[in-house]
N, C-alpha and C. Protein backbone atom coordinates (compact mmCIF):
# COMPACT_ATOMS: atom_id res chain seq x y z
N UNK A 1 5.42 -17.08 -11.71
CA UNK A 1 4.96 -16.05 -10.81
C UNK A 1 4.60 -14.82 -11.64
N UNK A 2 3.43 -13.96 -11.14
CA UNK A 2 2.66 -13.08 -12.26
C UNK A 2 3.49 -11.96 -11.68
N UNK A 3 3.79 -10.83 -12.84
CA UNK A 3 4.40 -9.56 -12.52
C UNK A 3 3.52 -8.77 -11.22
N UNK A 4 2.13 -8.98 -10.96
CA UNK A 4 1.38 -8.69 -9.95
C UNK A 4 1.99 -8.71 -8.33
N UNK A 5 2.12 -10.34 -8.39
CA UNK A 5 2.73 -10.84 -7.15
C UNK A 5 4.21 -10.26 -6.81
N UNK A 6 4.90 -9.69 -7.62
CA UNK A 6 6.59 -8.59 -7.60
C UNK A 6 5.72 -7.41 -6.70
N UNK A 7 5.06 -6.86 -7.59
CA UNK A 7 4.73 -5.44 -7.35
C UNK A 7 3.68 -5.48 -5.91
N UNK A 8 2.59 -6.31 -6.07
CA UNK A 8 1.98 -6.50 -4.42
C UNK A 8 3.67 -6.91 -3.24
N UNK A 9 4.13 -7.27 -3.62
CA UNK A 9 5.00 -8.00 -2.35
C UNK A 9 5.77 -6.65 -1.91
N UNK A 10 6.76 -5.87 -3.35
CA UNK A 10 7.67 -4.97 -3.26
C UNK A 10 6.92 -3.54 -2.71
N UNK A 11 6.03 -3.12 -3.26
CA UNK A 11 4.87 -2.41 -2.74
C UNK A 11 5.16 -2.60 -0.82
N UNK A 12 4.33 -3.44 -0.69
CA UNK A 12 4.34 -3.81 1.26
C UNK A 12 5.98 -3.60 1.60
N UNK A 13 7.07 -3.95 1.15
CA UNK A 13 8.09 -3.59 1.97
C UNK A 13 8.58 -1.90 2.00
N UNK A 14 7.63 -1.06 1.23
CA UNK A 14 8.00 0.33 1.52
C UNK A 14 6.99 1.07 2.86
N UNK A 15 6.00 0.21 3.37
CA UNK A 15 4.88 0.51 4.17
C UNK A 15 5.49 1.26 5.06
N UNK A 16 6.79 0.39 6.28
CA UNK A 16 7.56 1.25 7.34
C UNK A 16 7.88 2.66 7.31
N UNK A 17 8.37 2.52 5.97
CA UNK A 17 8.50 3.98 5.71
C UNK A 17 7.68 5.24 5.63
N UNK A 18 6.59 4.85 5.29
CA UNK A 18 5.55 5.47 5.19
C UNK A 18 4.06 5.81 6.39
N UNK A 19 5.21 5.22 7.76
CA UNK A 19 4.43 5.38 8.90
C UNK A 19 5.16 5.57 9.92
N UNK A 20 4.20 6.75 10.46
CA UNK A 20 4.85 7.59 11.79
C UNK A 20 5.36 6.76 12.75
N UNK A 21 6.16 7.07 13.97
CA UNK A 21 6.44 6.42 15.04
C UNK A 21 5.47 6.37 16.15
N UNK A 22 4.44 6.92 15.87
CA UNK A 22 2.88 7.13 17.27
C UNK A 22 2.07 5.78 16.29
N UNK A 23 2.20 5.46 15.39
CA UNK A 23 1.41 4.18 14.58
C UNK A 23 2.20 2.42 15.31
N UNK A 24 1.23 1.05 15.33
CA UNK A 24 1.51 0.50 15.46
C UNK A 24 1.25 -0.16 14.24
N UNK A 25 3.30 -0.58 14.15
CA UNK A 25 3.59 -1.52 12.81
C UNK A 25 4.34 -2.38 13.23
N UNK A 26 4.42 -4.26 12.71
CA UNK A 26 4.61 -5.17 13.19
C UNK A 26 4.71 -5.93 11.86
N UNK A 27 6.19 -6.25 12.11
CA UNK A 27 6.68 -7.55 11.02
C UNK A 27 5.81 -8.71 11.08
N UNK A 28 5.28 -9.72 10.02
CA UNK A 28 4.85 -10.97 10.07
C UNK A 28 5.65 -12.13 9.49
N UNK A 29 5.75 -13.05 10.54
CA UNK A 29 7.10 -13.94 10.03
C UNK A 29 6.04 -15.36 9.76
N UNK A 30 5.96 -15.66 8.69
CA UNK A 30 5.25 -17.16 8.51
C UNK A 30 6.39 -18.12 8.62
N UNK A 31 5.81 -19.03 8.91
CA UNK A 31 6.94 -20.15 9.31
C UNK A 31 5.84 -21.89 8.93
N UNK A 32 4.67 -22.09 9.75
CA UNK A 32 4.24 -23.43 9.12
C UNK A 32 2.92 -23.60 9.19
N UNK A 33 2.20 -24.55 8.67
CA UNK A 33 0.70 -25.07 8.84
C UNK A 33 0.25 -26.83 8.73
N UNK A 34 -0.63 -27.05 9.60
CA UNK A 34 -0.80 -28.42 9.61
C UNK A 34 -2.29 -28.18 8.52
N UNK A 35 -2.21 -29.21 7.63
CA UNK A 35 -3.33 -29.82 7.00
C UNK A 35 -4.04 -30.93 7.82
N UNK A 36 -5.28 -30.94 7.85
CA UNK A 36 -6.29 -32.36 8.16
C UNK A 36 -7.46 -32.01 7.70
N UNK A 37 -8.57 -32.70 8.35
CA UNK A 37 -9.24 -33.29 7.73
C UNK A 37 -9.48 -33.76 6.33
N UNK A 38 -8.48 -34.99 5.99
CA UNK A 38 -8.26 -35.47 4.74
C UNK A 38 -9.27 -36.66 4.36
N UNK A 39 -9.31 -36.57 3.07
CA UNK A 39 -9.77 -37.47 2.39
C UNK A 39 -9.07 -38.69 1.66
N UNK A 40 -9.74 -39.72 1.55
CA UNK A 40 -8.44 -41.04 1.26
C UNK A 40 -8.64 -40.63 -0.29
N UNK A 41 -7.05 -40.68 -0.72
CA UNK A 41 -7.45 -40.95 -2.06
C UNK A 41 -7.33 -41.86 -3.45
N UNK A 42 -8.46 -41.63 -3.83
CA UNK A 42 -8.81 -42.25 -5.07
C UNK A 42 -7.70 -43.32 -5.97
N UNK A 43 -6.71 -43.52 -5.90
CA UNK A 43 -5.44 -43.90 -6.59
C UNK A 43 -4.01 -44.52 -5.90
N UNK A 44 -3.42 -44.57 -6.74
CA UNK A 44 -1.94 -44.95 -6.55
C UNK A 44 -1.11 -43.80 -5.56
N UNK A 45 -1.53 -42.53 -5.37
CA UNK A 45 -0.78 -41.08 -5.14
C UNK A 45 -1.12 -40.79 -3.76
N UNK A 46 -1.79 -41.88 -2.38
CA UNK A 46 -1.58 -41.56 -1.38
C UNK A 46 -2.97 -40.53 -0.66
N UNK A 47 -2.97 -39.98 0.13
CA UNK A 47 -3.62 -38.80 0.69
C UNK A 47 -3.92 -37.64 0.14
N UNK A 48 -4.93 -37.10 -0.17
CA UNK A 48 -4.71 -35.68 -0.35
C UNK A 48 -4.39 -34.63 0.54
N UNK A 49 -3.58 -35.14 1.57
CA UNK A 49 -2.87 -34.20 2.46
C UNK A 49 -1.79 -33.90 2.41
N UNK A 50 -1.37 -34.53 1.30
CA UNK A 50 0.23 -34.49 0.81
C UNK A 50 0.94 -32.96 0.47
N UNK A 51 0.49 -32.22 1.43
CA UNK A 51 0.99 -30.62 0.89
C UNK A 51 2.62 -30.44 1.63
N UNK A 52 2.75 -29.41 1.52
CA UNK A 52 4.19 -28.71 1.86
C UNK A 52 3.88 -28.31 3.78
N UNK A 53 4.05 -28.24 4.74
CA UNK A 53 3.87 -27.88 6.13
C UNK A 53 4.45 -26.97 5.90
N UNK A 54 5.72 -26.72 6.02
CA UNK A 54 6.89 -25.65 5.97
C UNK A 54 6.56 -24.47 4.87
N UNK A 55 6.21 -22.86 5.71
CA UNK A 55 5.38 -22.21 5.01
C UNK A 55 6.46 -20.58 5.19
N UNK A 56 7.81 -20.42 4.64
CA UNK A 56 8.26 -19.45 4.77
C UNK A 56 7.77 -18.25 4.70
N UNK A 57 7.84 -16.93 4.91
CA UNK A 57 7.43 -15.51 4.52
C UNK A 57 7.41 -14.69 5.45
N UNK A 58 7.03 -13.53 5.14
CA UNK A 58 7.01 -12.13 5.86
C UNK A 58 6.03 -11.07 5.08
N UNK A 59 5.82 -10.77 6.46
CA UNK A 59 4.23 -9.38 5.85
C UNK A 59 4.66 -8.40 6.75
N UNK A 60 4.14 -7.56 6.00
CA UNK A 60 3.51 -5.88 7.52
C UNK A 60 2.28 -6.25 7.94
N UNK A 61 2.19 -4.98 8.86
CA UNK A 61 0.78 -5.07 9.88
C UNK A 61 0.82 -3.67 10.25
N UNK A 62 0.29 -2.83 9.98
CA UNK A 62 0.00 -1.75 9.89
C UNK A 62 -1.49 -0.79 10.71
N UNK A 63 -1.27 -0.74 11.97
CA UNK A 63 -3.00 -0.71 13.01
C UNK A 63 -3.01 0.82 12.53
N UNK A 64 -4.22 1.12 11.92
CA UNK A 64 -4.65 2.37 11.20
C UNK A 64 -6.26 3.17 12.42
N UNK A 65 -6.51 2.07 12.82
CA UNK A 65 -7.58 2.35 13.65
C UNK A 65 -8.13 1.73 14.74
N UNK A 66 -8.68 2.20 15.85
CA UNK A 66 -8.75 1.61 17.22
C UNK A 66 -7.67 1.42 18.40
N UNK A 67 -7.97 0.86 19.65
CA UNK A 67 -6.81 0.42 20.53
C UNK A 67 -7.09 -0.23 21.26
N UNK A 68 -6.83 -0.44 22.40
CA UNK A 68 -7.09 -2.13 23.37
C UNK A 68 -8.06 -1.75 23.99
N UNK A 69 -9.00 -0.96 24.25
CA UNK A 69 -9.84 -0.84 24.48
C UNK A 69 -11.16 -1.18 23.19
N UNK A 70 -11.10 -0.70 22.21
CA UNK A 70 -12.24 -0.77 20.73
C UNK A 70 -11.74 -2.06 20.25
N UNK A 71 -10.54 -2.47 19.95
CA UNK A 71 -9.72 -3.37 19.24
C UNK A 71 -8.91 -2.57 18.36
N UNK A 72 -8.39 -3.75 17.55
CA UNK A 72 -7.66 -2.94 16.32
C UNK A 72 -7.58 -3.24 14.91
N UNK A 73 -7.97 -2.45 14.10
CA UNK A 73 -8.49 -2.45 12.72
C UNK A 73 -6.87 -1.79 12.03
N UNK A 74 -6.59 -3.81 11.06
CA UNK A 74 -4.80 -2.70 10.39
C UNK A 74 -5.05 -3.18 9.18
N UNK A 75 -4.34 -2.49 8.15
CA UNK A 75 -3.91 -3.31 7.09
C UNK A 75 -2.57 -4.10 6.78
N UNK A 76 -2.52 -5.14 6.35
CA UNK A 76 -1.60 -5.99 6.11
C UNK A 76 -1.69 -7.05 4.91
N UNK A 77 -0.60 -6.95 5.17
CA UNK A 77 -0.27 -7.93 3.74
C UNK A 77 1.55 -8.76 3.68
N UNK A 78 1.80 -9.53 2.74
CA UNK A 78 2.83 -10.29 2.60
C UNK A 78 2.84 -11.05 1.45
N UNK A 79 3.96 -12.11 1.46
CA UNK A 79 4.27 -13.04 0.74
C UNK A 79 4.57 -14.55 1.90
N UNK A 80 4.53 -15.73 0.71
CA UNK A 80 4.89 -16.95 1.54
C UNK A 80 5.15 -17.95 0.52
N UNK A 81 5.43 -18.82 1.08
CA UNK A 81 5.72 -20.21 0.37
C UNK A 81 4.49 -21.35 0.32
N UNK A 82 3.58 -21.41 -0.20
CA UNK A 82 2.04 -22.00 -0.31
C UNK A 82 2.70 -23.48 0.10
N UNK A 83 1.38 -24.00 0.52
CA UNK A 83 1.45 -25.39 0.79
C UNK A 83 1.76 -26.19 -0.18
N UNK A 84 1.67 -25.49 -1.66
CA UNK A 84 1.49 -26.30 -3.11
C UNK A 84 3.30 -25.86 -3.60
N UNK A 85 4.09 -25.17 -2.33
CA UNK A 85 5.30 -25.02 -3.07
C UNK A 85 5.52 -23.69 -3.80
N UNK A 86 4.67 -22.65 -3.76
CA UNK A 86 4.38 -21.83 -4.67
C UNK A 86 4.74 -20.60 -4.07
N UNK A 87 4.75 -19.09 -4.15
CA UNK A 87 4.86 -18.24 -3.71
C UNK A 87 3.49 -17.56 -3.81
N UNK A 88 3.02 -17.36 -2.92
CA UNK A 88 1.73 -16.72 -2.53
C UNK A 88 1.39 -15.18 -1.94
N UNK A 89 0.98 -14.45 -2.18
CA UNK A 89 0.83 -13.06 -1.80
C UNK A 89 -0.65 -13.01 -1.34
N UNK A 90 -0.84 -11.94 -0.31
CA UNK A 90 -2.04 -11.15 0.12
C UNK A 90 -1.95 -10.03 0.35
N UNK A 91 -3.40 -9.17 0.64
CA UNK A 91 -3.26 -7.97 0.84
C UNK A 91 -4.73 -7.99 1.55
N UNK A 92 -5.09 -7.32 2.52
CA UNK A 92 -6.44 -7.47 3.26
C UNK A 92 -6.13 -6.54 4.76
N UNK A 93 -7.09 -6.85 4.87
CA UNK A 93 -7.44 -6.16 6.37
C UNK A 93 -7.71 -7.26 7.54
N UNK A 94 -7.14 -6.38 9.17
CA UNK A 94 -7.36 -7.65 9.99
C UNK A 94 -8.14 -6.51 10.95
N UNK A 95 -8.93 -7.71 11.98
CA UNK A 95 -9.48 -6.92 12.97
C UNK A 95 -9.24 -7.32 14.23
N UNK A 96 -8.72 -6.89 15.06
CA UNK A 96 -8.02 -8.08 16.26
C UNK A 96 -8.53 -7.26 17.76
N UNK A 97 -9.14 -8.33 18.67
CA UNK A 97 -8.93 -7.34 20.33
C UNK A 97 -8.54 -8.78 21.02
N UNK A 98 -7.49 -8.11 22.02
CA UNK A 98 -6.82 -8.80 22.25
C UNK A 98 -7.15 -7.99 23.97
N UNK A 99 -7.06 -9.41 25.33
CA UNK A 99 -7.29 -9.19 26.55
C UNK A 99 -5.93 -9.69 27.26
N UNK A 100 -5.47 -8.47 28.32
CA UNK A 100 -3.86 -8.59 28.88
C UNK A 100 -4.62 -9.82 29.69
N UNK A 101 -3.81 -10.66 30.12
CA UNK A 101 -3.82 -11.62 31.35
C UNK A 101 -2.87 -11.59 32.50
N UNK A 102 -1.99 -10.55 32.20
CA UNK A 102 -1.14 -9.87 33.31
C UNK A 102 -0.58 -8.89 32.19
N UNK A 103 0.15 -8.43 33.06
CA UNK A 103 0.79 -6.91 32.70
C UNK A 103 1.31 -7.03 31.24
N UNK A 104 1.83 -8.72 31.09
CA UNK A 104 2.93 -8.67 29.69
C UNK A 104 2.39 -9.32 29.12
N UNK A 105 1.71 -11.09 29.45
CA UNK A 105 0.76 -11.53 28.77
C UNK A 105 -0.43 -11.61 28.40
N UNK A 106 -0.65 -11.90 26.90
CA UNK A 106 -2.07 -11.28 26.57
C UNK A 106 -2.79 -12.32 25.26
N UNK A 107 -3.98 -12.52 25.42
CA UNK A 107 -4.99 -13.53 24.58
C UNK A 107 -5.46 -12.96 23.34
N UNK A 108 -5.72 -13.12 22.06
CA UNK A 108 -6.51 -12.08 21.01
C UNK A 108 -7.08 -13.44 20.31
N UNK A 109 -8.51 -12.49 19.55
CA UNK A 109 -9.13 -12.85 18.51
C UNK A 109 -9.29 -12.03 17.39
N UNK A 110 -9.06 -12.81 15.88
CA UNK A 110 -8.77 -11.36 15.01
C UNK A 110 -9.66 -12.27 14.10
N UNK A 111 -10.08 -11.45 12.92
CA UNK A 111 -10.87 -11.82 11.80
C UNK A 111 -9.82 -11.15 10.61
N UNK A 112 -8.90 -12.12 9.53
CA UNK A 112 -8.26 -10.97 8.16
C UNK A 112 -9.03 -11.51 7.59
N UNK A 113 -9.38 -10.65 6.42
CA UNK A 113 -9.98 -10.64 5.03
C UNK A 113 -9.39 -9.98 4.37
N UNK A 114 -8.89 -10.19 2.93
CA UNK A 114 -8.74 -9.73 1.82
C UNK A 114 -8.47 -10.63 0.48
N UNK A 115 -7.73 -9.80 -0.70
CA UNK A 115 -7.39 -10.55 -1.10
C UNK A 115 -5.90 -11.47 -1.26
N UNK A 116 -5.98 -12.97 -1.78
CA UNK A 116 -5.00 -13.97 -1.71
C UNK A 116 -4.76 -14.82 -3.18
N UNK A 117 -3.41 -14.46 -3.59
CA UNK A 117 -3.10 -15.06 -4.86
C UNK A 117 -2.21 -15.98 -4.53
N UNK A 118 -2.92 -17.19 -4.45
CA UNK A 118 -1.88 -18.63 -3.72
C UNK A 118 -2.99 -19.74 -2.85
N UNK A 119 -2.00 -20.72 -2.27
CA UNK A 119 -2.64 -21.64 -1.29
C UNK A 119 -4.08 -22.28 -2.05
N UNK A 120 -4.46 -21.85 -3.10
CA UNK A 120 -4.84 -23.00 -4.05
C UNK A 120 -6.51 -21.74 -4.72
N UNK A 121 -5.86 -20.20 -4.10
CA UNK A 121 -7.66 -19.37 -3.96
C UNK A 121 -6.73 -18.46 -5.07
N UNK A 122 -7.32 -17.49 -5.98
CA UNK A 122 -7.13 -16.67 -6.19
C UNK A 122 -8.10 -15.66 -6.25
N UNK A 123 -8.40 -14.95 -5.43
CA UNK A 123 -9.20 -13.98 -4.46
C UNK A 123 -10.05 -13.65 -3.55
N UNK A 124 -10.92 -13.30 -3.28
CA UNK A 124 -11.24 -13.08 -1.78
C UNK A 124 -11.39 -14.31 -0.46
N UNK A 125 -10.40 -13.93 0.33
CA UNK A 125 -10.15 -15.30 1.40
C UNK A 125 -10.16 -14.47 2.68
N UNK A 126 -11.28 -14.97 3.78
CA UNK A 126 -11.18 -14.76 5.39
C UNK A 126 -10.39 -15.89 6.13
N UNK A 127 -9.90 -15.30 7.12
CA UNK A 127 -9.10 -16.34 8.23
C UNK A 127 -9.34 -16.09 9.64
N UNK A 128 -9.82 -16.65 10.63
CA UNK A 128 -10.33 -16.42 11.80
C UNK A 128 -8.56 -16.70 12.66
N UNK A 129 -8.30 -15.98 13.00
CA UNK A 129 -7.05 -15.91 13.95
C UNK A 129 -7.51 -15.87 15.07
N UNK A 130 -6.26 -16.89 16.15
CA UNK A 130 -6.16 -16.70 17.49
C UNK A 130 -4.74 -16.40 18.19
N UNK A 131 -4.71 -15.47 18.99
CA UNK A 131 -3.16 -15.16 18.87
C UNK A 131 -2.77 -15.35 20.71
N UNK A 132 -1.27 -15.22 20.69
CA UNK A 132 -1.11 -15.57 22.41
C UNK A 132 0.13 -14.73 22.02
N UNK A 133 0.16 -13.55 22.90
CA UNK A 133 1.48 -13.03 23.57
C UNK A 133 2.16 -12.80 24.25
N UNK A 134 3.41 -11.84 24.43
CA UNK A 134 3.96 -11.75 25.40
C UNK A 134 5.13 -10.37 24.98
N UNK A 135 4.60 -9.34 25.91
CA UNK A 135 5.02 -8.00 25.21
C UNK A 135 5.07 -7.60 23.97
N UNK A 136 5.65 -7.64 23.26
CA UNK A 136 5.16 -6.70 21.78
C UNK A 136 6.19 -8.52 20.91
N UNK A 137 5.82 -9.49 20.92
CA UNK A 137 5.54 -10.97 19.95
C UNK A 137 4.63 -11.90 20.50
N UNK A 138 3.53 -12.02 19.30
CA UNK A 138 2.85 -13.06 19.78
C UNK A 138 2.37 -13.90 18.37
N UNK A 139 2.44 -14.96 18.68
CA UNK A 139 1.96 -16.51 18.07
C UNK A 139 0.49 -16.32 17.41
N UNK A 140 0.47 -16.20 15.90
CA UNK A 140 -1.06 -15.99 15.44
C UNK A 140 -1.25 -17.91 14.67
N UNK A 141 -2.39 -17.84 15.16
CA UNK A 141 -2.89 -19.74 14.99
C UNK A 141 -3.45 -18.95 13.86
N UNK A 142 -4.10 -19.52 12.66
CA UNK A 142 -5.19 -19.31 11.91
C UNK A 142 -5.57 -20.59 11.35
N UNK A 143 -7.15 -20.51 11.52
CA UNK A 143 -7.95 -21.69 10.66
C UNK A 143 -8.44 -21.80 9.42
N UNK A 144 -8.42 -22.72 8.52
CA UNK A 144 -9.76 -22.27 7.26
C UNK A 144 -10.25 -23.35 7.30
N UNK A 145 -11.23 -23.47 8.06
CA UNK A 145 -11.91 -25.02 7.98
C UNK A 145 -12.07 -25.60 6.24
N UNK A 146 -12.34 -26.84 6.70
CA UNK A 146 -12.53 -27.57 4.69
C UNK A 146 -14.17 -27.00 4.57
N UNK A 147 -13.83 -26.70 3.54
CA UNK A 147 -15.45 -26.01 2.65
C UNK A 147 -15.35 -27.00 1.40
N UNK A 148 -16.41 -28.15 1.47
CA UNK A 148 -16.56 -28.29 0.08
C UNK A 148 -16.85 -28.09 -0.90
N UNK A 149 -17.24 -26.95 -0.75
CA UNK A 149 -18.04 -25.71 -2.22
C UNK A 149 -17.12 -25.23 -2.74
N UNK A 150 -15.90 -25.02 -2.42
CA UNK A 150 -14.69 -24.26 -2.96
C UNK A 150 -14.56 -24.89 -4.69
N UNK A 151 -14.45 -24.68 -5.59
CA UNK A 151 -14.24 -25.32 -6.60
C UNK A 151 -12.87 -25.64 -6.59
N UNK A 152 -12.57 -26.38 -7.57
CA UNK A 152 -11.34 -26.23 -8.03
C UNK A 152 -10.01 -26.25 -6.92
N UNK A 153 -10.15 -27.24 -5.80
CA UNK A 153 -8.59 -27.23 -4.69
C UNK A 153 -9.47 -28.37 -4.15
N UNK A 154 -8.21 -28.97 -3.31
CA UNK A 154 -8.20 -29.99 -2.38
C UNK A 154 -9.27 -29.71 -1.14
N UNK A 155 -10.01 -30.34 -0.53
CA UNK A 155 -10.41 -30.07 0.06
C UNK A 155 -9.98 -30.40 1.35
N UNK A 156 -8.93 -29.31 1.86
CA UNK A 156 -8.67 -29.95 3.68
C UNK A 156 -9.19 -28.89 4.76
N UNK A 157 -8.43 -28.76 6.05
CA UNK A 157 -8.72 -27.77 6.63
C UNK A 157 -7.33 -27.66 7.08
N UNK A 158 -6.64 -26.26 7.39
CA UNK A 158 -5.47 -25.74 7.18
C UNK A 158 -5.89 -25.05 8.49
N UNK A 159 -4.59 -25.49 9.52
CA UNK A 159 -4.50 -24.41 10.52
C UNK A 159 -2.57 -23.82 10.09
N UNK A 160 -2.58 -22.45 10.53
CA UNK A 160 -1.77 -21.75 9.76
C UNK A 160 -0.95 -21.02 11.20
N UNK A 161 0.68 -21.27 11.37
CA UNK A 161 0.97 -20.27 12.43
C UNK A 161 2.18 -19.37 11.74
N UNK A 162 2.30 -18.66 12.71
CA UNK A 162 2.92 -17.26 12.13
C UNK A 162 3.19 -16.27 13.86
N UNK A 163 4.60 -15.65 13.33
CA UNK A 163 4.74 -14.41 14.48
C UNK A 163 4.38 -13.27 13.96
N UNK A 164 3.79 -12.34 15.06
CA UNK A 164 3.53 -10.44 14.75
C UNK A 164 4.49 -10.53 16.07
N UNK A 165 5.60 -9.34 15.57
CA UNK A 165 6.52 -8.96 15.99
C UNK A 165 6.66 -7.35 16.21
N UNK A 166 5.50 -6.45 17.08
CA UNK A 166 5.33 -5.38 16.80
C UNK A 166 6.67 -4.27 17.43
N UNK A 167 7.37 -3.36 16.48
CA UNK A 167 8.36 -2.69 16.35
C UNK A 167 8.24 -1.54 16.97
């Protein structure tokens, strides 16, 4: 693990501190992801879907701009446990609007981008999120469909879930 990935991770856990109580900030708890669309492979070694599911970690979420009316533009970032076993860090921006469906429950679509040192990329990675809540926790899905242009990684498609737990 690069002295980078200490200082990005340790860095994000001073964020709380550094934001008012009129700001919305929200723990991110990673927990797992399904791999598919696989390819058979080549050899003795099975699938190349053979990754890790079980995807530990925690991020901030930090909404710097907008509200449920515009959407909301935050920065965030974390650490996790990569599909490859590894410890993985990001740092990026998300953009999310999200529609109540009653008073407590509520639907969102978010776009993060930034950068990601892990999960097989080392730098700039988008993730199209879909989220479902219910008062201040809700369930973020994320996709990265398989791109076969990617050099250098497996080629699957990774859906990714995770809680925002806003404080």
């Amino acid at each position: 693990m690069t002295i980078n990935k200490y200082l990005l991770t340790s860095s994000l856990l001073f964020l709380p501190f550094t934001v008012s109580a009129t700001e919305d900030l929200s723990v991110l708890i990673y927990g797992a992801s399904i791999h598919s669309d696989c390819q058979a492979a080549k050899g003795p070694h099975g699938k190349t879907c053979d990754f890790n599911n079980i995807n530990p970690g925690l991020g901030v979420d930090w909404v710097f701009l907008g509200d449920s009316d515009t959407g909301k533009l935050s920065l965030r970032g974390g650490g996790y446990e990569d599909s490859y076993e590894k410890f993985a860090v990001y740092a990026g921006f998300m953009y999310r609007k999200e529609w109540y469906l009653t008073e407590s429950f509520f639907a969102g679509l978010g776009l993060q981008a930034g950068y990601l040192d892990g999960s097989g990329i080392n730098g700039f990675a988008v993730l199209p999120v879909v989220s479902l809540g219910y008062k201040n926790l809700a369930l973020e899905i994320g996709y990265a469909p398989r791109l076969d242009n990617v050099p250098g990684r497996k080629h699957v498609a990774v859906t990714s879930f995770g809680l925002r737990w806003a404080i």
